[in-house]
PDB file of N, CA and C in Angstrom:
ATOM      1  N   UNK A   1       0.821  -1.189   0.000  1.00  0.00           N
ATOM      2  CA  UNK A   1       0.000   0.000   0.000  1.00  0.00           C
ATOM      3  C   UNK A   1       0.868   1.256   0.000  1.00  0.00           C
ATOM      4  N   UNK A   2       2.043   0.941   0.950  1.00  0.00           N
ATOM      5  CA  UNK A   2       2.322   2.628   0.889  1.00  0.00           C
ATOM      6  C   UNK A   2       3.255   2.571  -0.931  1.00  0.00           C
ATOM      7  N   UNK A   3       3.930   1.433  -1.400  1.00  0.00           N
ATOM      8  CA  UNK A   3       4.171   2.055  -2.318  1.00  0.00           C
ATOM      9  C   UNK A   3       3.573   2.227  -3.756  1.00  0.00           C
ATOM     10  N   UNK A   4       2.113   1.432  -3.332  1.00  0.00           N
ATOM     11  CA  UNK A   4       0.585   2.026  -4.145  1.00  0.00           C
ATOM     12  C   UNK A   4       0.810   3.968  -4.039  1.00  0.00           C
ATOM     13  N   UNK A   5       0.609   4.527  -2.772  1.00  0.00           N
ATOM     14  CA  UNK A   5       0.244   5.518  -2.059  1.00  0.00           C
ATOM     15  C   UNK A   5       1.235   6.836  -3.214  1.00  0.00           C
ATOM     16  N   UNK A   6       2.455   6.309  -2.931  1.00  0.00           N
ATOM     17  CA  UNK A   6       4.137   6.954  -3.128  1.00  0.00           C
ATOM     18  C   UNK A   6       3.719   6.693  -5.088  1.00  0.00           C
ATOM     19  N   UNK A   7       3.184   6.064  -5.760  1.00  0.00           N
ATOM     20  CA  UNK A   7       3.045   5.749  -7.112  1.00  0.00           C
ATOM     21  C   UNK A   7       2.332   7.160  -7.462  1.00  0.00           C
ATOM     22  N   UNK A   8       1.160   6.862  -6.422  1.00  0.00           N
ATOM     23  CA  UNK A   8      -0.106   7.914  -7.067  1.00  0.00           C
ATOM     24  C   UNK A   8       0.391   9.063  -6.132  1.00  0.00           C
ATOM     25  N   UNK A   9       0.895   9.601  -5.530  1.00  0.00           N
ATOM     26  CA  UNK A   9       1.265  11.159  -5.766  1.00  0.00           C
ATOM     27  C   UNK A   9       1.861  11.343  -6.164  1.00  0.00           C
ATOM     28  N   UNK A  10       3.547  10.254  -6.594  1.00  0.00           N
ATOM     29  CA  UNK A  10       4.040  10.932  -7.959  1.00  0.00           C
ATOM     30  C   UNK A  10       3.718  11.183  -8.848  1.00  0.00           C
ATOM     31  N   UNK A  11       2.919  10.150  -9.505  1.00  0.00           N
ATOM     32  CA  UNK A  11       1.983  10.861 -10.581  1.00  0.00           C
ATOM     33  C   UNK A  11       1.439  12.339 -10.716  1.00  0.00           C
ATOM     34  N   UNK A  12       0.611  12.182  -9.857  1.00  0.00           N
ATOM     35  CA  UNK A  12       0.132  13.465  -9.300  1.00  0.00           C
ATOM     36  C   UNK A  12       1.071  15.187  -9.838  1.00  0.00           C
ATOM     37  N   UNK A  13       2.290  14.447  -9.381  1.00  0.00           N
ATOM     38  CA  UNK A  13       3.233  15.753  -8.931  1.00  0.00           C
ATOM     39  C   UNK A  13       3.195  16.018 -10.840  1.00  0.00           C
ATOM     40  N   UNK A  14       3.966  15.065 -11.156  1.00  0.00           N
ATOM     41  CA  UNK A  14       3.955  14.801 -12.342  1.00  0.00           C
ATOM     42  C   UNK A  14       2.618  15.553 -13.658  1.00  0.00           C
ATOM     43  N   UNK A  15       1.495  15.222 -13.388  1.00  0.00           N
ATOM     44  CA  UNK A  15       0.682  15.539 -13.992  1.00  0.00           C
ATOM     45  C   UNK A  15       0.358  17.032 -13.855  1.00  0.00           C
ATOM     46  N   UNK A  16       0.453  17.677 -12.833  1.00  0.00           N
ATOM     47  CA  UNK A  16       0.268  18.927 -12.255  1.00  0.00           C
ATOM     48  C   UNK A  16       1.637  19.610 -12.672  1.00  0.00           C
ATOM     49  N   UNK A  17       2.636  19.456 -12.906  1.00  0.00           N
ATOM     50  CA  UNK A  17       3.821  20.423 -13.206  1.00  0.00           C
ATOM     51  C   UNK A  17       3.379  21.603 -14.793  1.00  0.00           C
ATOM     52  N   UNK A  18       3.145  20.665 -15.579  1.00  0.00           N
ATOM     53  CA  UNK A  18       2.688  21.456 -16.218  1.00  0.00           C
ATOM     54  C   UNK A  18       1.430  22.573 -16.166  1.00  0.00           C
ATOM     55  N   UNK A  19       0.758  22.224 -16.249  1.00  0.00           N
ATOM     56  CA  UNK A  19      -0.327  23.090 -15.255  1.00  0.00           C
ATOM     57  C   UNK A  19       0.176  24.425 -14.478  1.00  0.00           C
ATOM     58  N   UNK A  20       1.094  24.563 -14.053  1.00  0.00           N
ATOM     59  CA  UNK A  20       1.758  24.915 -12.539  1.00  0.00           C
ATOM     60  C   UNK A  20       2.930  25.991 -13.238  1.00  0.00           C
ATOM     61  N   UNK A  21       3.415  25.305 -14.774  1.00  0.00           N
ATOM     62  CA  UNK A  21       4.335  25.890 -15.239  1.00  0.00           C
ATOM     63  C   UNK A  21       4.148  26.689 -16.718  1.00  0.00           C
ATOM     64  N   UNK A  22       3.082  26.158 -17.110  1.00  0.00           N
ATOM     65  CA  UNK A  22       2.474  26.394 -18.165  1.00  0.00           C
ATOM     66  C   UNK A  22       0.789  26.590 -18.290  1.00  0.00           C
ATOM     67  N   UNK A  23       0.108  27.307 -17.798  1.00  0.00           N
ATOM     68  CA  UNK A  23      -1.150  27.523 -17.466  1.00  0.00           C
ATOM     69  C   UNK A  23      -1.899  27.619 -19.080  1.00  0.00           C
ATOM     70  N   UNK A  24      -1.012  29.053 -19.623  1.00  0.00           N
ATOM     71  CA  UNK A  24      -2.165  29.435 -20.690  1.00  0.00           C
ATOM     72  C   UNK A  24      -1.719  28.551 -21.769  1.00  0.00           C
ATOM     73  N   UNK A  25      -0.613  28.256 -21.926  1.00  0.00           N
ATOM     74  CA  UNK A  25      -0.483  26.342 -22.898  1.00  0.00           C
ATOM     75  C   UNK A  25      -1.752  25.554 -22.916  1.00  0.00           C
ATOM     76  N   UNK A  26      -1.484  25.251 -21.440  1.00  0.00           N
ATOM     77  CA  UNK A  26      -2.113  24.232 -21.243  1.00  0.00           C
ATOM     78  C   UNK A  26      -3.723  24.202 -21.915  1.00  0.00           C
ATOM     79  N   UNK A  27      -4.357  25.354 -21.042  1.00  0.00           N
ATOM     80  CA  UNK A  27      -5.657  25.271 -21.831  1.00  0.00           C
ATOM     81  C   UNK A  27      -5.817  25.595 -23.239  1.00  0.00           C
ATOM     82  N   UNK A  28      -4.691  26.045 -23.646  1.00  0.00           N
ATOM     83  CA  UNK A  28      -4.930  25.873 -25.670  1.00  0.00           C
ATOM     84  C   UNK A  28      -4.734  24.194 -25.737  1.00  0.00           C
ATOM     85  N   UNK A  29      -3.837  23.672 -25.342  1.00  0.00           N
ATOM     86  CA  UNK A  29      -4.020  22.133 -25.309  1.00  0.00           C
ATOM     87  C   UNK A  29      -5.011  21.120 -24.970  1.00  0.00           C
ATOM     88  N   UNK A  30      -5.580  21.886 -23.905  1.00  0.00           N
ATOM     89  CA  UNK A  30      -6.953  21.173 -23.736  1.00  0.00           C
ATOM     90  C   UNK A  30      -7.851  21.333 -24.641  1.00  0.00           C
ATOM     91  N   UNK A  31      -7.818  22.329 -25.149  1.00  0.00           N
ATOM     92  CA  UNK A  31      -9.218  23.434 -26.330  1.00  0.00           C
ATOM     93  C   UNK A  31      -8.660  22.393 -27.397  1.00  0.00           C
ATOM     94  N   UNK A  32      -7.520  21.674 -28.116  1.00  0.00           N
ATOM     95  CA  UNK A  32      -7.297  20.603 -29.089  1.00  0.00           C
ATOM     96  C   UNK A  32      -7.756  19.637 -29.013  1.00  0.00           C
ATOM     97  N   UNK A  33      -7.664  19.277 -27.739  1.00  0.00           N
ATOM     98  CA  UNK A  33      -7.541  17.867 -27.329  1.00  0.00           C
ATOM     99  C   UNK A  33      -9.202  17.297 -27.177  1.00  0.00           C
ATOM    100  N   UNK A  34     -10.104  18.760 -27.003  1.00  0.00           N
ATOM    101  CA  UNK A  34     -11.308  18.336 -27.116  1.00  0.00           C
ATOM    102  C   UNK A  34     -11.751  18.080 -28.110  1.00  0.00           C
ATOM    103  N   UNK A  35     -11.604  19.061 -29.260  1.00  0.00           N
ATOM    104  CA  UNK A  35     -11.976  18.685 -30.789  1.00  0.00           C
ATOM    105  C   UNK A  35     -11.259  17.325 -31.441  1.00  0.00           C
ATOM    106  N   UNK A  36     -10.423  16.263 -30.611  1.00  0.00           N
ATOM    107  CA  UNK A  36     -10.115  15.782 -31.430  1.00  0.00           C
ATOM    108  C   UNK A  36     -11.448  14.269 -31.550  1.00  0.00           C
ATOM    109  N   UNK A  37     -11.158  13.698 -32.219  1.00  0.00           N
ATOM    110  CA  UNK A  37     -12.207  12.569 -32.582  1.00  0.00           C
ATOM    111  C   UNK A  37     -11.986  11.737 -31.301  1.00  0.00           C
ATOM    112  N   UNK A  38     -13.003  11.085 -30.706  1.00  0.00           N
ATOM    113  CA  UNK A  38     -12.814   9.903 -29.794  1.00  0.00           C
ATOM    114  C   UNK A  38     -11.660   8.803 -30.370  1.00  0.00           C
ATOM    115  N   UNK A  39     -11.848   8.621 -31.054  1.00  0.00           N
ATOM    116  CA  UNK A  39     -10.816   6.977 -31.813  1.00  0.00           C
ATOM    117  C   UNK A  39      -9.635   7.428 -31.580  1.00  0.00           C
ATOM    118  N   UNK A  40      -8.908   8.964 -31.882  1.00  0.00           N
ATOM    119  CA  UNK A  40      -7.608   9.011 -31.886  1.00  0.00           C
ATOM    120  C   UNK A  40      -7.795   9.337 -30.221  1.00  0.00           C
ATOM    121  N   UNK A  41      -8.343   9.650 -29.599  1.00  0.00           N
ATOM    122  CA  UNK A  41      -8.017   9.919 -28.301  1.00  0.00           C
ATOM    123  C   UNK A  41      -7.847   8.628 -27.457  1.00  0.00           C
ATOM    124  N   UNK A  42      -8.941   7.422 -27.864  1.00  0.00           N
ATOM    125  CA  UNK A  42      -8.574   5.713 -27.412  1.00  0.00           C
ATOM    126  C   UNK A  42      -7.320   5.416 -27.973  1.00  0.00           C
ATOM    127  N   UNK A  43      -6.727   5.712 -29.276  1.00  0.00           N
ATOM    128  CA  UNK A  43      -5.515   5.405 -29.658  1.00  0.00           C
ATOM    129  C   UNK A  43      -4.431   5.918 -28.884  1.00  0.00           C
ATOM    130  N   UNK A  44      -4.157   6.891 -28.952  1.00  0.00           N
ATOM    131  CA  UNK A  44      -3.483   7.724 -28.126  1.00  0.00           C
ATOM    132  C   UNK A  44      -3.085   6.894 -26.435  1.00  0.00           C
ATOM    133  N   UNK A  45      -4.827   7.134 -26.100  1.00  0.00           N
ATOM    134  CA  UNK A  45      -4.487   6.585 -24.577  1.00  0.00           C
ATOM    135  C   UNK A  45      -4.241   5.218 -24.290  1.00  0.00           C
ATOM    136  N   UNK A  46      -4.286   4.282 -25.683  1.00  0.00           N
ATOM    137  CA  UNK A  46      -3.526   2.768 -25.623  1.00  0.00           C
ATOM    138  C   UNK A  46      -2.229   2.942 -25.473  1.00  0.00           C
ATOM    139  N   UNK A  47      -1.565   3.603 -26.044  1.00  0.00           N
ATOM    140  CA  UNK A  47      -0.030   4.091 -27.176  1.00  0.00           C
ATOM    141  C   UNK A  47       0.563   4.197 -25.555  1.00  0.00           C
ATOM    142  N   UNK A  48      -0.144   5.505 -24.932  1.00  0.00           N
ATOM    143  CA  UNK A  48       0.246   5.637 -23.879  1.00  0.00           C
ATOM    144  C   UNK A  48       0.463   4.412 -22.316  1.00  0.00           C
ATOM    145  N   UNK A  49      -0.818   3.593 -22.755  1.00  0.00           N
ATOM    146  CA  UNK A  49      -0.753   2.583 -21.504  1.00  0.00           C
ATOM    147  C   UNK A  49      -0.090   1.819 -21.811  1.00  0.00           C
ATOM    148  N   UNK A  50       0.385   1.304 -23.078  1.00  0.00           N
ATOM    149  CA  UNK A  50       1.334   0.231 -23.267  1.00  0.00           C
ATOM    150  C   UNK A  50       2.774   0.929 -23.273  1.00  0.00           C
ATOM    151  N   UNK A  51       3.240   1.794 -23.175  1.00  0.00           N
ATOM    152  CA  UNK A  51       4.647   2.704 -23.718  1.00  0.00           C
ATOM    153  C   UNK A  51       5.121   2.520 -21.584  1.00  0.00           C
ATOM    154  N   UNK A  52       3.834   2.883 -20.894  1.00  0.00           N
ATOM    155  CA  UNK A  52       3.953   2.664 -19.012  1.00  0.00           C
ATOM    156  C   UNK A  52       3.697   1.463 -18.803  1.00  0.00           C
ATOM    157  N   UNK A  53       3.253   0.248 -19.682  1.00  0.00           N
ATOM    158  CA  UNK A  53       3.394  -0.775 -19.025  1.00  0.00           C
ATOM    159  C   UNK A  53       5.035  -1.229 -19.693  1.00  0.00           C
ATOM    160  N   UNK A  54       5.433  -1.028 -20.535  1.00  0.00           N
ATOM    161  CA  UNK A  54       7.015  -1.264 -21.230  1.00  0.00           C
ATOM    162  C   UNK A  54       7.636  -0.959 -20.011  1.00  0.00           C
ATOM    163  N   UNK A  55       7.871   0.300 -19.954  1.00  0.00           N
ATOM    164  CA  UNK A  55       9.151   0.801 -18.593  1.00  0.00           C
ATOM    165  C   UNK A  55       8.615   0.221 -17.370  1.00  0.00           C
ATOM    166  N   UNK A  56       7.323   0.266 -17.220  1.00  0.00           N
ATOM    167  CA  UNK A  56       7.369  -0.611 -15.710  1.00  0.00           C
ATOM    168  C   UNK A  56       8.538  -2.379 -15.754  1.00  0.00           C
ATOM    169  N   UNK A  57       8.185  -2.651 -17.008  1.00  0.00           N
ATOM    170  CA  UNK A  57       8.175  -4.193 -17.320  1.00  0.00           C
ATOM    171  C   UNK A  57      10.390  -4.219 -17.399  1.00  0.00           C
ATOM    172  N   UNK A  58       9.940  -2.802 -17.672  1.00  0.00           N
ATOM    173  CA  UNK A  58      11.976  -2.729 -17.944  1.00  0.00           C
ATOM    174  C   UNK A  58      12.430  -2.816 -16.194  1.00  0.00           C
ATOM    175  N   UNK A  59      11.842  -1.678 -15.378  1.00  0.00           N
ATOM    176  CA  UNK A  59      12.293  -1.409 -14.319  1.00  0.00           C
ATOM    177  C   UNK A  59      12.214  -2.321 -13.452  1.00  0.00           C
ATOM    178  N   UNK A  60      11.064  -3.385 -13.793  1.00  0.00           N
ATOM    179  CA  UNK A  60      11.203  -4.489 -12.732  1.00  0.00           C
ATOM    180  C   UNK A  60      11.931  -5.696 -13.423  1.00  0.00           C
ATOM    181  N   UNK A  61      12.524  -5.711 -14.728  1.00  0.00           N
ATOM    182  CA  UNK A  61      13.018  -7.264 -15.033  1.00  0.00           C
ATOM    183  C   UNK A  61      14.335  -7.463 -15.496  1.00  0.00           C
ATOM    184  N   UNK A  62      14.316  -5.917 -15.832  1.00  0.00           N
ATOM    185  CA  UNK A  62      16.150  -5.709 -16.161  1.00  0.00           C
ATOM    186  C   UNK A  62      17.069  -4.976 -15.048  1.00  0.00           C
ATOM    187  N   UNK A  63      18.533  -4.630 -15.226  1.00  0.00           N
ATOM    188  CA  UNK A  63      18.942  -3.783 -14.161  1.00  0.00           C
ATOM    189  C   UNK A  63      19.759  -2.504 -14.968  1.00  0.00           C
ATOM    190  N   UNK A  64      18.770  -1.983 -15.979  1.00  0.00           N
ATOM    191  CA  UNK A  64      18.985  -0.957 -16.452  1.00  0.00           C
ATOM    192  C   UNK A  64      18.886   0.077 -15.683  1.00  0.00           C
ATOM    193  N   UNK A  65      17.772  -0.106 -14.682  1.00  0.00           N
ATOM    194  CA  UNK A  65      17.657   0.890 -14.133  1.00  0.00           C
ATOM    195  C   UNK A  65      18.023   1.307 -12.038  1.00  0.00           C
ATOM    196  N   UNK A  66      19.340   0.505 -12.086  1.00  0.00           N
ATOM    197  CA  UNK A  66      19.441   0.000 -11.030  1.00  0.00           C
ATOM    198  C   UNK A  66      20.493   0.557 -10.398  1.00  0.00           C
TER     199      UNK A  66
END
């Protein structure tokens, strides 16, 4: 659990930097990201879950990152 806990506020920190550092970006990025079609946005957010399940799969099986 706690390093469930320690996962999801890094994230967190992570997801929020931009935001934090880039405000008026950001919401032109959001204002895109709405017009875009659902399909590329499921594509996208596969691309993305498999690209974080890769490096998880590196960080726990190799000692690349060690």
């Amino acid at each position: 659990m706690k390093l469930f806990l320690t996962v999801i506020g890094t994230m967190m920190i992570i997801e929020g930097i931009p935001y934090f550092a880039f405000p008026e970006k950001m919401k032109s990025i959001l204002q895109q990201i709405q017009e875009m079609r659902p399909e590329h946005l499921r594509i996208f957010g596969f691309l993305a879950m498999l690209v974080g399940l890769l490096l998880c799969y590196l960080a726990q099986r190799t000692s690349i990152f060690s």
